[in-house]
Protein backbone atom coordinates (compact mmCIF):
# COMPACT_ATOMS: atom_id res chain seq x y z
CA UNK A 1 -16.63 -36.13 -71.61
CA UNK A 2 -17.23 -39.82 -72.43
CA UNK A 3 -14.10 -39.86 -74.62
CA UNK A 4 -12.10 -38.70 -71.29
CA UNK A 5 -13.57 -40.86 -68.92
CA UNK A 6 -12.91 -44.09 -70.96
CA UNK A 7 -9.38 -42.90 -71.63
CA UNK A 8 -8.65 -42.37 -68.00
CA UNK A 9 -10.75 -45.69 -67.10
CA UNK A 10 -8.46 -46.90 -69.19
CA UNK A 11 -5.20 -45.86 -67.66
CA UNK A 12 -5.97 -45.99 -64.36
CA UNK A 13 -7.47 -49.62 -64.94
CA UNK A 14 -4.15 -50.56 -65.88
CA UNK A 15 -1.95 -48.42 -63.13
CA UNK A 16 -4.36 -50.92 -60.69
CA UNK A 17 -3.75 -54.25 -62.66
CA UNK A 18 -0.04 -53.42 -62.86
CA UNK A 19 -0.02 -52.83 -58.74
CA UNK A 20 -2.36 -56.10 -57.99
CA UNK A 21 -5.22 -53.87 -57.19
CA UNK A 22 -8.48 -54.39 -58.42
CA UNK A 23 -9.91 -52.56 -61.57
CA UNK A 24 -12.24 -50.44 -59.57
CA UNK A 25 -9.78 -48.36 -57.25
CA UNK A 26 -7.79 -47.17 -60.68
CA UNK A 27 -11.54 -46.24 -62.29
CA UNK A 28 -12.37 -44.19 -58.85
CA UNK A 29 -8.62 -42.45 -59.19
CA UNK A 30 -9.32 -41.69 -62.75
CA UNK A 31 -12.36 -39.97 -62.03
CA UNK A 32 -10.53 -38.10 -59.17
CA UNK A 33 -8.08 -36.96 -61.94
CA UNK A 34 -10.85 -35.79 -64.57
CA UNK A 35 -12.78 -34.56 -61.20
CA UNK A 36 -13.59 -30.79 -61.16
CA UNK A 37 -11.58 -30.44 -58.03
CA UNK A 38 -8.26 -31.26 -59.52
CA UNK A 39 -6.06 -29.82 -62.47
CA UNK A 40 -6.08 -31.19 -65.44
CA UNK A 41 -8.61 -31.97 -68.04
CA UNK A 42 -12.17 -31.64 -66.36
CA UNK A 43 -15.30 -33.81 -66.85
CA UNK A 44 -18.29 -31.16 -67.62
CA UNK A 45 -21.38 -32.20 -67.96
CA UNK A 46 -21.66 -34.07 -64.38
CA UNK A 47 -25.34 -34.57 -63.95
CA UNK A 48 -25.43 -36.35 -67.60
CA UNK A 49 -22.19 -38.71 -66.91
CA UNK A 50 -24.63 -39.79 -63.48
CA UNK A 51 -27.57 -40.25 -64.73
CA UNK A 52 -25.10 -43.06 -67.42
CA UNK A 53 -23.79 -44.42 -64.36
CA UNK A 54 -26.68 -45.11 -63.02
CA UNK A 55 -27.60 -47.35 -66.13
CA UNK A 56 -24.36 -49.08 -65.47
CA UNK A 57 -25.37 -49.94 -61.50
CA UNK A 58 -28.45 -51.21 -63.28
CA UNK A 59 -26.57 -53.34 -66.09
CA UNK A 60 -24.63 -54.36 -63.20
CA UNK A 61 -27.33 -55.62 -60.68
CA UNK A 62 -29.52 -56.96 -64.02
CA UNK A 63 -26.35 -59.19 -65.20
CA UNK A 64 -25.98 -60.71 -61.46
CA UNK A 65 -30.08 -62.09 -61.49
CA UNK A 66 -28.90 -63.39 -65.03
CA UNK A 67 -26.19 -65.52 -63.05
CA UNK A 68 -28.54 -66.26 -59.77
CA UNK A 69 -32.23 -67.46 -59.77
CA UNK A 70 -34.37 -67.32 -56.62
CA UNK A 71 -33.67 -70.95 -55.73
CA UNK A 72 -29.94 -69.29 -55.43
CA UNK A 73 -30.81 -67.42 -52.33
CA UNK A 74 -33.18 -69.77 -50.39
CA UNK A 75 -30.48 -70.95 -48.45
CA UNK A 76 -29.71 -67.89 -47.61
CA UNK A 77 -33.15 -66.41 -46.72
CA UNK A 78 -33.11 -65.85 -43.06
CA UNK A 79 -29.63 -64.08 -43.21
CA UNK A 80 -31.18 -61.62 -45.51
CA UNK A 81 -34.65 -61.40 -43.86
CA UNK A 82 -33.49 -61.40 -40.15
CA UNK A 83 -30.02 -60.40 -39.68
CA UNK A 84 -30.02 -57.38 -42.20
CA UNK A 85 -32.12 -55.37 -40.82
CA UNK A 86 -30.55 -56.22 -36.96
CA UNK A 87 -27.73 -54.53 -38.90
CA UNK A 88 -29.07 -51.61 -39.75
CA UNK A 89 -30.80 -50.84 -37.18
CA UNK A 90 -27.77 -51.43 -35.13
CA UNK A 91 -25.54 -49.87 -37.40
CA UNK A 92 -27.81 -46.99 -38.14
CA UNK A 93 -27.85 -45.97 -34.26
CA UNK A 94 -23.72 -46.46 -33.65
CA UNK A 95 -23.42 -44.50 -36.43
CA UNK A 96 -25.50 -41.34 -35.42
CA UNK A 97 -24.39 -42.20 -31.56
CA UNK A 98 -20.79 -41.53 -33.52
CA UNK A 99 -21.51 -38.83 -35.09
CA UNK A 100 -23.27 -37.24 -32.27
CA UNK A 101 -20.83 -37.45 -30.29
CA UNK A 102 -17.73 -37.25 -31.69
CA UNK A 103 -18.70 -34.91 -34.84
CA UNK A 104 -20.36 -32.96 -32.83
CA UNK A 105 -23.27 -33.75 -35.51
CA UNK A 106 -27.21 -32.37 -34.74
CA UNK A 107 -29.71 -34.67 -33.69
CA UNK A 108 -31.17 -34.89 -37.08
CA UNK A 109 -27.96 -34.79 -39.09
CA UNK A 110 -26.29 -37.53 -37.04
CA UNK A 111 -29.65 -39.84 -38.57
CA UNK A 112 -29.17 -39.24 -41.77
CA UNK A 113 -25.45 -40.01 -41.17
CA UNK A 114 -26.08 -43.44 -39.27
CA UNK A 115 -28.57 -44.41 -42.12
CA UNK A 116 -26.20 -43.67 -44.88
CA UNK A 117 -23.30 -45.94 -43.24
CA UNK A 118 -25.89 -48.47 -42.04
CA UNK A 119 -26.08 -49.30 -45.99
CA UNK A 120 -23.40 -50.66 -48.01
CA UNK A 121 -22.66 -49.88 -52.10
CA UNK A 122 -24.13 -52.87 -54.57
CA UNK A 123 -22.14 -51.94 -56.68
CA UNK A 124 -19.03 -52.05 -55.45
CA UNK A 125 -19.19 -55.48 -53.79
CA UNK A 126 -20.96 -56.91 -56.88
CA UNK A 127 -17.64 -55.83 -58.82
CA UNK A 128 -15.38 -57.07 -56.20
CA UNK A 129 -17.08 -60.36 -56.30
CA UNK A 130 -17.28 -61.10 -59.70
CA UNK A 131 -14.06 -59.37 -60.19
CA UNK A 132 -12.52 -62.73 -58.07
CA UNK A 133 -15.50 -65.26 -59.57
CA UNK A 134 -16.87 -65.48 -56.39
CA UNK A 135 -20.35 -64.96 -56.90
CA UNK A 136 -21.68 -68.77 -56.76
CA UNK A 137 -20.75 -69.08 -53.66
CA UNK A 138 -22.73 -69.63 -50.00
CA UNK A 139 -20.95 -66.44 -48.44
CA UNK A 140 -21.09 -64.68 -51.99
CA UNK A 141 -25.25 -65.10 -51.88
CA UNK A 142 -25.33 -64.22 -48.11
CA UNK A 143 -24.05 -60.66 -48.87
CA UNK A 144 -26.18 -60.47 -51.83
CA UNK A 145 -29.37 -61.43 -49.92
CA UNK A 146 -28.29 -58.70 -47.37
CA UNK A 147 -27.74 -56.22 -50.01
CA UNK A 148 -30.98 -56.90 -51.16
CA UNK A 149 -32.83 -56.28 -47.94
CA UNK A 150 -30.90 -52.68 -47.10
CA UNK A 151 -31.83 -51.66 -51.22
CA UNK A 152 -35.78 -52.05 -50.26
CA UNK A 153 -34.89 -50.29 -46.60
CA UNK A 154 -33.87 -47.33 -48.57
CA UNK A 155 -37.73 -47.10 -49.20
CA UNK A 156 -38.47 -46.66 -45.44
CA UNK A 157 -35.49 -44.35 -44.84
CA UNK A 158 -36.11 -41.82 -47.45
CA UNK A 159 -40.20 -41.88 -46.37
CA UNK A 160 -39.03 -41.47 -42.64
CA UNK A 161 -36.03 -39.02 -42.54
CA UNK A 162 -36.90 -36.11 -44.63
CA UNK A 163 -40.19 -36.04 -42.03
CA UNK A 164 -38.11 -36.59 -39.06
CA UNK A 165 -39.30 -33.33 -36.63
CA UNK A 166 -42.37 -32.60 -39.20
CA UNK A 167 -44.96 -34.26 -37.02
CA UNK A 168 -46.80 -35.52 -40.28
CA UNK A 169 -48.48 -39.13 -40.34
CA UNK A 170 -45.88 -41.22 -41.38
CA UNK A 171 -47.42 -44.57 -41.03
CA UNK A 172 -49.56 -43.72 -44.13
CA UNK A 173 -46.98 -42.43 -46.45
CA UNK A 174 -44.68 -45.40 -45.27
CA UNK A 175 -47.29 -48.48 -45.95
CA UNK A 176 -48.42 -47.08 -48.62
CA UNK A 177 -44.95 -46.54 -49.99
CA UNK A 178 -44.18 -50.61 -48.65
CA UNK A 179 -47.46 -51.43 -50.40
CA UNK A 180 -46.93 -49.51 -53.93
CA UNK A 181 -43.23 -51.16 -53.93
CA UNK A 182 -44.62 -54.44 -53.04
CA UNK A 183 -47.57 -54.74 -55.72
CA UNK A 184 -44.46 -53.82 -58.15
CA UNK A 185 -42.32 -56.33 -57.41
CA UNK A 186 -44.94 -59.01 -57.27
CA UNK A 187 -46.37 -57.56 -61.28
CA UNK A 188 -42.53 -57.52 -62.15
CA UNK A 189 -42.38 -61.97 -61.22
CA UNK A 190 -45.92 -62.25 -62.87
CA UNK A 191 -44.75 -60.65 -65.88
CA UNK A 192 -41.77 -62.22 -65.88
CA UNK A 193 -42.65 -65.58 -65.54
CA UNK A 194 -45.94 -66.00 -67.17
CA UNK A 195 -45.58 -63.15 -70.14
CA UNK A 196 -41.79 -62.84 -70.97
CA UNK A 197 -40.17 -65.91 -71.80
CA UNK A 198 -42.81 -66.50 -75.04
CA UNK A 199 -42.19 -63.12 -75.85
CA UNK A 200 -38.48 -63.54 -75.76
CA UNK A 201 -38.85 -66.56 -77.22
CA UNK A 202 -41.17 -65.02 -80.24
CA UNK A 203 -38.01 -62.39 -80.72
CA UNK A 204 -35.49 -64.82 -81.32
CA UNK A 205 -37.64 -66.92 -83.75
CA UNK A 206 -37.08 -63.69 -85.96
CA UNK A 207 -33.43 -64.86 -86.19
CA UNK A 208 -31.72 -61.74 -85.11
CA UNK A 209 -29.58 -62.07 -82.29
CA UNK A 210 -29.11 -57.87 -82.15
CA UNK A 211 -32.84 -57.67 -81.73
CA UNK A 212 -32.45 -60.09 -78.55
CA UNK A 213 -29.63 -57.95 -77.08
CA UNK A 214 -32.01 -55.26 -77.17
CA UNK A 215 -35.04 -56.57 -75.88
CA UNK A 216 -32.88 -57.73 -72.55
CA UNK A 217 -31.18 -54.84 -71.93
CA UNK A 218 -34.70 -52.81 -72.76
CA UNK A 219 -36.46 -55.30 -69.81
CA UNK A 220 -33.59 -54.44 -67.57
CA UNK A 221 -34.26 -50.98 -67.62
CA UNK A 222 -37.59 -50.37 -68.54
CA UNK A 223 -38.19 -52.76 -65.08
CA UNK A 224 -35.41 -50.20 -63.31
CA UNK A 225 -37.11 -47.34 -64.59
CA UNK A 226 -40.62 -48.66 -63.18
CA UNK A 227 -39.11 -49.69 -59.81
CA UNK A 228 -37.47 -46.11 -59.71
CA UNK A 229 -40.91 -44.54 -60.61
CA UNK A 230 -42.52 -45.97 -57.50
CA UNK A 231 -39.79 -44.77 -54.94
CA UNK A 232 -37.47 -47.45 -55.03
CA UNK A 233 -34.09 -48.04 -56.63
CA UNK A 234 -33.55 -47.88 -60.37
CA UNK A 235 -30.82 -50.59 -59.62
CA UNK A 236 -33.01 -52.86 -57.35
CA UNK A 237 -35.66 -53.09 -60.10
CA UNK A 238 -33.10 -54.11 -62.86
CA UNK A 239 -31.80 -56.59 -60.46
CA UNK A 240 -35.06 -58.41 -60.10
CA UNK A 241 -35.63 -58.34 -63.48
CA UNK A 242 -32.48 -60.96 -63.81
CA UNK A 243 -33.57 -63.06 -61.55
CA UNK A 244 -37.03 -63.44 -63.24
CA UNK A 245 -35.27 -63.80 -66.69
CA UNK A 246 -32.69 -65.95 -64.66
CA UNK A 247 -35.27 -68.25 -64.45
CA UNK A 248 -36.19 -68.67 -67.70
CA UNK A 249 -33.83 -70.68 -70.49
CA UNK A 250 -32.25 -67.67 -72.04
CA UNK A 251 -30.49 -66.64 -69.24
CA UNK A 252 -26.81 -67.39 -70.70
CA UNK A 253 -27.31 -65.99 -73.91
CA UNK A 254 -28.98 -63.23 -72.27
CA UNK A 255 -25.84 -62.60 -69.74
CA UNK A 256 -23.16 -62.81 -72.68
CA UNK A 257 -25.01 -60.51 -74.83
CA UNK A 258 -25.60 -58.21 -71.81
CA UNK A 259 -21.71 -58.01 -70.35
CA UNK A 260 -20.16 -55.99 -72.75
CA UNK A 261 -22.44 -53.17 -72.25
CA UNK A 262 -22.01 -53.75 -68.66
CA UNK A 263 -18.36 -53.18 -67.97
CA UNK A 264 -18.62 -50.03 -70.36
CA UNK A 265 -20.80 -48.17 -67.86
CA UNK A 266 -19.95 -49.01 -64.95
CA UNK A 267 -17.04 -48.22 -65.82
CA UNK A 268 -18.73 -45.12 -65.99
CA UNK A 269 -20.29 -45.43 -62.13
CA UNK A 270 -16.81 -46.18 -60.38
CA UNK A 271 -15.44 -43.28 -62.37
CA UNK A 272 -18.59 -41.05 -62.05
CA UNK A 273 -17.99 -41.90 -57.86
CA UNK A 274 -13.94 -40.18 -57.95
CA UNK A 275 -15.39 -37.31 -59.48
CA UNK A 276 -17.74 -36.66 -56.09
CA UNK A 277 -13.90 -36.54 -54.04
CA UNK A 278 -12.45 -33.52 -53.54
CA UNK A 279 -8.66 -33.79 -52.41
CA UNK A 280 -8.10 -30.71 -50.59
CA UNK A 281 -11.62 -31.42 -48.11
CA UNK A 282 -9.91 -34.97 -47.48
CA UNK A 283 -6.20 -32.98 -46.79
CA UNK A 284 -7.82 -30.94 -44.43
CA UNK A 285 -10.35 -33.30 -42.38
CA UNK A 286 -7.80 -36.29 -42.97
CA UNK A 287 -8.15 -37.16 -38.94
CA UNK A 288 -12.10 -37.03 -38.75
CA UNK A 289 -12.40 -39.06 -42.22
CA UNK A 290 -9.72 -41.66 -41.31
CA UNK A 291 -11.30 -41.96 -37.79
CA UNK A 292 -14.74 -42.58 -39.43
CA UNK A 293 -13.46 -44.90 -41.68
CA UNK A 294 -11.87 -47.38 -39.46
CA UNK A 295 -14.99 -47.14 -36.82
CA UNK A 296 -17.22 -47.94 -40.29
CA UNK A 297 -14.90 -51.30 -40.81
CA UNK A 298 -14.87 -52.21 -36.88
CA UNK A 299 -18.09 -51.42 -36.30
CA UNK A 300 -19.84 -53.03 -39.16
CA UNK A 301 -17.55 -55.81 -38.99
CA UNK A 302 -19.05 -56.09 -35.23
CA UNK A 303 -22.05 -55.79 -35.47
């Protein structure tokens, strides 16, 4: 399975650099190709290739901290902290007004579906942007902070909707969800900057720079992992992992050790993601898909 997917990374990485496109859209058509809904040679084991491209969203968001430090998104602090959640909250309810309407959706269902588009991928707009070195910029670190902000809503959402015509207490299960995530995130900066850099700094006095390559990589995801553990994103954790270690004066070794490994598996993710489309639903509910898809843009865009 992982010998197929890089193969047809591969070739569909160059299809997309040989049409101006960007690597990403020929890694998604690969993985439609090697996608159990189409002929051809088949990916198997799904859940296993998923749970690897999950590492790479993680690898992904860990290498961006690396490049960014929290003085990096200061400027951009009330974007993040007031506008993105005006947006999904607006979002969220055009979305299941949409879909209630027009997709003749349930009450419940038509949530769900306003929360989902309400959110955008990391991922993908991480790629795009560092894809066209765009990162360091002012607009680059506004999307970023807002990215940030709908990662930790996620908490909220997947607290409130499962509940949603349960009747259970949800303002206990959602603060202390908010307040487990929290004390997290502030242990994560006190590690980080108070405990890590003399340990990093004790590894590469051993003179091995392997052994440094895998102590970063084994913060970023031992941090994900924690984050994860506590109900929020594996990715979100490894991200503010690289910010702490951004921080600290080993962040360029740190992010040239650490790219490699990154582009292998998320290679992985955008493939892992064509795999999910099946051609012959998207044939046959072209006009509902294409109609969502331009209301996401306009809408979004909008709001």
């Amino acid at each position: 399975d992982f010998v197929l997917i890089v193969l047809a990374g591969l070739v569909g990485g160059l299809v997309a650099r040989a049409l101006r496109l960007p690597l990403l859209v020929g890694y998604v058509a690969a993985g439609v190709l090697v996608g159990p809904y189409t002929a051809g040679p088949t990916v198997v084991q799904l859940q296993d290739i998923e749970r690897l491209a999950e590492i790479g969203v993680a690898l992904l968001l860990f290498s961006l901290g690396l490049e960014l430090s929290f003085r990096d998104l200061q400027p951009v602090r009330c974007v993040a902290l007031i506008g993105a959640p005006v947006q999904i909250a607006l979002t969220c309810a055009a979305a299941a007004g949409m879909g209630a309407k027009f997709l003749d959706m349930p009450l419940v269902e038509s949530i769900w579906f306003g929360s989902m588009i309400s959110v955008s991928s990391t991922a993908v707009v991480l790629k795009m942007l560092s894809a066209t070195g765009m990162t360091s910029t002012l607009a680059s670190r506004a999307m970023i902070g807002v990215l940030v902000v709908q990662d930790l809503a996620v908490v909220p959402m997947l607290v409130i909707l499962p509940q949603l015509g349960s009747g259970e207490d949800l303002a206990t299960k959602l603060a202390r969800a908010i307040g487990i995530a929290a004390a997290l995130l502030g242990a994560v900066v006190v590690f980080g900057t108070r405990l890590l850099p003399g340990l990093l700094r004790k590894i590469l006095s051993l003179g091995s720079r392997e052994l440094f390559l895998v102590s970063v990589v084994a913060i970023g995801v031992g941090v994900g992992y924690a984050t994860q553990f506590v109900g929020l994103s594996f990715a979100l954790g490894a991200f503010v992992a690289g910010l702490v270690l951004g921080e600290s004066e080993f962040s360029h070794q740190a992010l040239s050790d650490v790219v490699p490994i990154r582009d292998i598996f998320g290679l992985l993710f955008f493939v892992a993601v064509g795999m999910l489309l099946d051609p012959r639903y998207v044939w046959s509910h072209g006009a509902e898909l294409t109609a969502v898809v331009l209301l996401t843009f306009a809408g979004k865009a909008f709001i």
